[in-house]
C-alpha atoms as a PDB file:
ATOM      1  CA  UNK A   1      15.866  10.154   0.952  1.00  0.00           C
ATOM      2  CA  UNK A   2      13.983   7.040   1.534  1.00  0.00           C
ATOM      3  CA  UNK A   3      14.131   3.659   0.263  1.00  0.00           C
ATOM      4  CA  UNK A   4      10.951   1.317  -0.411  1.00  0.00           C
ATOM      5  CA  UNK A   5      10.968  -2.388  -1.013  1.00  0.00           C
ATOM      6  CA  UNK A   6       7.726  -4.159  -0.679  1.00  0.00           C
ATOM      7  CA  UNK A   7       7.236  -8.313  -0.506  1.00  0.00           C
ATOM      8  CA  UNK A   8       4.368 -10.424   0.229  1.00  0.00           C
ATOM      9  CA  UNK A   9       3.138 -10.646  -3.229  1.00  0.00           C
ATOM     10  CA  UNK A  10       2.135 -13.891  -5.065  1.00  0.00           C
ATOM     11  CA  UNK A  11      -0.648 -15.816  -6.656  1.00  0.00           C
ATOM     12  CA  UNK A  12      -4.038 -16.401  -4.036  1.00  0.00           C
ATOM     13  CA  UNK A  13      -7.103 -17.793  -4.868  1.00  0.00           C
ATOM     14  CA  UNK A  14     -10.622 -16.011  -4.917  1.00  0.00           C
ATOM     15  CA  UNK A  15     -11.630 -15.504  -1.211  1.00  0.00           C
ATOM     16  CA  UNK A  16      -8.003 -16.062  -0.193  1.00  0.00           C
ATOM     17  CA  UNK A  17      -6.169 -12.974   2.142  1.00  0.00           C
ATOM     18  CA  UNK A  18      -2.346 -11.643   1.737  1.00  0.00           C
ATOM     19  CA  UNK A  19      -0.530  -9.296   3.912  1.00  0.00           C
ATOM     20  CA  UNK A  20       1.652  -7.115   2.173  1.00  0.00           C
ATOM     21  CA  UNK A  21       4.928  -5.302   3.686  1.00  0.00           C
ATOM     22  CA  UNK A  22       7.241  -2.089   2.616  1.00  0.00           C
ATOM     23  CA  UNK A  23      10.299  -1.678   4.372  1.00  0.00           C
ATOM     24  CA  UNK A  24      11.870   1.576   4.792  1.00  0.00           C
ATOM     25  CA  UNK A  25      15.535   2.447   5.105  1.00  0.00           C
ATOM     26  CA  UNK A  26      16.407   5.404   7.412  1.00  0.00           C
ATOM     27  CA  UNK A  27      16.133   6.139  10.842  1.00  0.00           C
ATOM     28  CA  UNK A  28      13.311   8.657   9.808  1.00  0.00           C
ATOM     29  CA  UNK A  29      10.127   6.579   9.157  1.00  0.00           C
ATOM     30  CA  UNK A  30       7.611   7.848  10.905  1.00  0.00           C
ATOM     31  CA  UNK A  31       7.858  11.271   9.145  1.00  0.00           C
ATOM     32  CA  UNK A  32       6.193   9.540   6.727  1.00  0.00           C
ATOM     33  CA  UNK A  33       2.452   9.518   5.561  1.00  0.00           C
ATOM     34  CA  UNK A  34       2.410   6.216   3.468  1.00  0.00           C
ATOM     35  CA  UNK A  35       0.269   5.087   0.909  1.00  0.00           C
ATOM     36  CA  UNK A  36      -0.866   2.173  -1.133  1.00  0.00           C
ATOM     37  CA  UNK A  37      -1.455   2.095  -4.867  1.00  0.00           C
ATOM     38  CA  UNK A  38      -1.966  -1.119  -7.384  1.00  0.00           C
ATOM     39  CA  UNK A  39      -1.843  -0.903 -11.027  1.00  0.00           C
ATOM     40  CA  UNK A  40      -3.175  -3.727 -13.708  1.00  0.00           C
ATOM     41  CA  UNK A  41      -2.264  -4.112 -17.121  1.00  0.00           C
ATOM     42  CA  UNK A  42      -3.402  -1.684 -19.310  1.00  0.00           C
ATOM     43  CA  UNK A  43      -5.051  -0.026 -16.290  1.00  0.00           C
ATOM     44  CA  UNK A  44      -4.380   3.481 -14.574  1.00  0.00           C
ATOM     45  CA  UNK A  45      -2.658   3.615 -11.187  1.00  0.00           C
ATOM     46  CA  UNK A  46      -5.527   3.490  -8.340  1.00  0.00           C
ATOM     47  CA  UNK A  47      -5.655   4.679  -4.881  1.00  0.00           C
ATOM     48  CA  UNK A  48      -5.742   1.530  -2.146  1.00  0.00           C
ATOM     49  CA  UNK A  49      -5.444   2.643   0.996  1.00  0.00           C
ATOM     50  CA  UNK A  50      -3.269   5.507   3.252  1.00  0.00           C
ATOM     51  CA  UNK A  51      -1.948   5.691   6.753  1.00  0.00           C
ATOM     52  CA  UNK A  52      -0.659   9.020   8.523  1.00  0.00           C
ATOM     53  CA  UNK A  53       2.765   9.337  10.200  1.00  0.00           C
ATOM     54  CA  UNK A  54       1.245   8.626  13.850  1.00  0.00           C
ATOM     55  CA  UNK A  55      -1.395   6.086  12.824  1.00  0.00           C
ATOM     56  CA  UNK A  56      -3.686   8.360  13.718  1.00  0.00           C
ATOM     57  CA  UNK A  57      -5.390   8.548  10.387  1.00  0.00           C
ATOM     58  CA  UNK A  58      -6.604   5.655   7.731  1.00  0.00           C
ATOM     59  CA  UNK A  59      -8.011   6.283   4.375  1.00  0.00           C
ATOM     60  CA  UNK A  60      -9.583   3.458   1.853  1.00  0.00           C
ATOM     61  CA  UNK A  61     -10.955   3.487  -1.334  1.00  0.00           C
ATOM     62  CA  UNK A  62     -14.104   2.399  -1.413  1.00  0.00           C
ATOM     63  CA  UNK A  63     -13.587  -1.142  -3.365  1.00  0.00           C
ATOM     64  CA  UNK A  64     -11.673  -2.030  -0.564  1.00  0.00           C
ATOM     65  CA  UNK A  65     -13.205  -0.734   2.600  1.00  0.00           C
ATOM     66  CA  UNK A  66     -13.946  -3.667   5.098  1.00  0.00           C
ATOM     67  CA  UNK A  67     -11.707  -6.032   3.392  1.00  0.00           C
ATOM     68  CA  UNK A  68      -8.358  -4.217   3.321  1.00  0.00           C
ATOM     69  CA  UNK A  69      -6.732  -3.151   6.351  1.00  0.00           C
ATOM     70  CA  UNK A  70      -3.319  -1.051   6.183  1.00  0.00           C
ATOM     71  CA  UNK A  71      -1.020  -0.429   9.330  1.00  0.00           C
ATOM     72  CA  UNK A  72       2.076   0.742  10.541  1.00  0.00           C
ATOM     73  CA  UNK A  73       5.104  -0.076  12.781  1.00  0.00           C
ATOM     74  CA  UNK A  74       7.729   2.809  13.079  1.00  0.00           C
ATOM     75  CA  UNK A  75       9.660   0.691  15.053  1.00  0.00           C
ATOM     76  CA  UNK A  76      10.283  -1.579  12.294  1.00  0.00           C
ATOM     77  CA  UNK A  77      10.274   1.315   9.520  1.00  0.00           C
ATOM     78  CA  UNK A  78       7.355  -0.862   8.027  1.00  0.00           C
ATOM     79  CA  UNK A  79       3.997  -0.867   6.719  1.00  0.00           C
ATOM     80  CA  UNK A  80       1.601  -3.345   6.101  1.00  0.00           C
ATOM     81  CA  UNK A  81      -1.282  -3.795   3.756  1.00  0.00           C
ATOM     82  CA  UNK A  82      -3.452  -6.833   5.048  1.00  0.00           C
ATOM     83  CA  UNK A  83      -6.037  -7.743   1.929  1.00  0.00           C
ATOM     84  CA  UNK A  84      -8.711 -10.316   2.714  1.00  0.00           C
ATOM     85  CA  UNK A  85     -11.606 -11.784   0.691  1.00  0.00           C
ATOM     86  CA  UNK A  86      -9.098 -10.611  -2.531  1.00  0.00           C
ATOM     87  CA  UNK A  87     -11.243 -10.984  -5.974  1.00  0.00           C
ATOM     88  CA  UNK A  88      -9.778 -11.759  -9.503  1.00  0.00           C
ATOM     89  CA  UNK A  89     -10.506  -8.150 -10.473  1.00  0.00           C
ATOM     90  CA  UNK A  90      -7.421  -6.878  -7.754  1.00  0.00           C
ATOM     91  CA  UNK A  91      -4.880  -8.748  -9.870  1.00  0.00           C
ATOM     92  CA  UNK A  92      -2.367  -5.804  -9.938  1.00  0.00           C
ATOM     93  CA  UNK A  93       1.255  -5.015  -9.111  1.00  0.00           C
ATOM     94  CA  UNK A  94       0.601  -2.880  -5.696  1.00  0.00           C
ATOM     95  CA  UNK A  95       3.333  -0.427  -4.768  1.00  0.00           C
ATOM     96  CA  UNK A  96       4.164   1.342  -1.481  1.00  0.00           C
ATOM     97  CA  UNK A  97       4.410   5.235  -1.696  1.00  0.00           C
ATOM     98  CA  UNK A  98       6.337   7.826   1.155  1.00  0.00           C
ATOM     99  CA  UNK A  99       4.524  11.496   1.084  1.00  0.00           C
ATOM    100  CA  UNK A 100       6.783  14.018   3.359  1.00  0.00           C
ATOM    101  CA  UNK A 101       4.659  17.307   3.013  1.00  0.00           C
ATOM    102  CA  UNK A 102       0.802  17.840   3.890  1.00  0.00           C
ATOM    103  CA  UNK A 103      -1.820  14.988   3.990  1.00  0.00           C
ATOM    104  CA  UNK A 104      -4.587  16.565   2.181  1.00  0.00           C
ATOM    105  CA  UNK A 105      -4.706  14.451  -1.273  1.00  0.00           C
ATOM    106  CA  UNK A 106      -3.583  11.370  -0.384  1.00  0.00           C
ATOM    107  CA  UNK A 107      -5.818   9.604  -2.967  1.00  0.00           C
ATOM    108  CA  UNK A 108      -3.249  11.142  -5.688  1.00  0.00           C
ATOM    109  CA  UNK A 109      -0.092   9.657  -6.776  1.00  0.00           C
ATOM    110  CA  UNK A 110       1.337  12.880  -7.423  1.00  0.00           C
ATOM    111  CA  UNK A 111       0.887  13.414  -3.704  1.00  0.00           C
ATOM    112  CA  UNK A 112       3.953  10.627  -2.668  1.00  0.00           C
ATOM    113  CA  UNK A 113       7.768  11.782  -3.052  1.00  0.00           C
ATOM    114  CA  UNK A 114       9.055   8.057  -2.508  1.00  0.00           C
ATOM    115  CA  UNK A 115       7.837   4.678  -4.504  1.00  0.00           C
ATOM    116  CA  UNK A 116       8.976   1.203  -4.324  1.00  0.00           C
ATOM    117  CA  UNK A 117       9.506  -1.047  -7.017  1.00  0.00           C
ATOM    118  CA  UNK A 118       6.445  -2.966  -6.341  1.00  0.00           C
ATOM    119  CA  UNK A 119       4.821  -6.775  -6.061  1.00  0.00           C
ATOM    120  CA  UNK A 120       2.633  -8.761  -8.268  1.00  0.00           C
ATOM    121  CA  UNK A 121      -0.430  -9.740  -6.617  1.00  0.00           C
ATOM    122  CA  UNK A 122      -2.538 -12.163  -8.817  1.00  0.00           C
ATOM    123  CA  UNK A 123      -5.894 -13.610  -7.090  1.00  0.00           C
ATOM    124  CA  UNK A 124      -7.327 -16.667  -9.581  1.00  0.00           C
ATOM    125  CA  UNK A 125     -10.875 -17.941  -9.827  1.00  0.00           C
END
């Protein structure tokens, strides 16, 4: 088993940029495809951003294409998500997410085994 605790959460303004981190426990990271999700109130979970076990791979959703960039250091058993020009809209509480079986549907939650507790991201106008 893995254990996920993200930080780097808090309140930006409009335009402003925030680099998110999840930090693994285990010697095993990089088995790990990893994922990003965020979830507003009231709002279904959505798809941010994926990376594959060898940082060979990136995925975004398309909101977030060009802004967002998500990375890797299996050295550190970490991931990153960096978020730049962040909009009011993105308000959310974004969780990190461990898959340990095929990469096809990473855009699914159902896809990830492992989820951290998460951290509030709130971008004001």
């Amino acid at each position: 088993q893995v254990q996920l605790v993200e930080s780097g959460g808090g309140l930006v303004q409009a335009g402003g940029s925030l680099r998110l981190s999840c930090a693994a426990s285990g010697r095993t990271f990089s088995i790990y495809n990893m994922g990003w999700f965020r979830q507003a109130p009231g709002k279904e979970r959505e798809f941010v951003a994926a990376i594959s076990r060898s940082a060979t791979s990136t995925y975004y959703a398309d909101s977030v294409k060009g802004r967002f960039t998500i990375s890797r250091d299996n050295a550190k058993n970490t991931v990153y998500l960096q978020m730049n020009s962040l909009k009011p809209e993105e308000t959310a509480v974004y969780y990190c997410a461990a898959n340990y079986q095929a990469f096809t549907y990473y855009y699914l939650s159902a896809e990830y085994r492992y989820w951290g507790q998460g951290t509030q991201v709130t971008v004001s106008s």
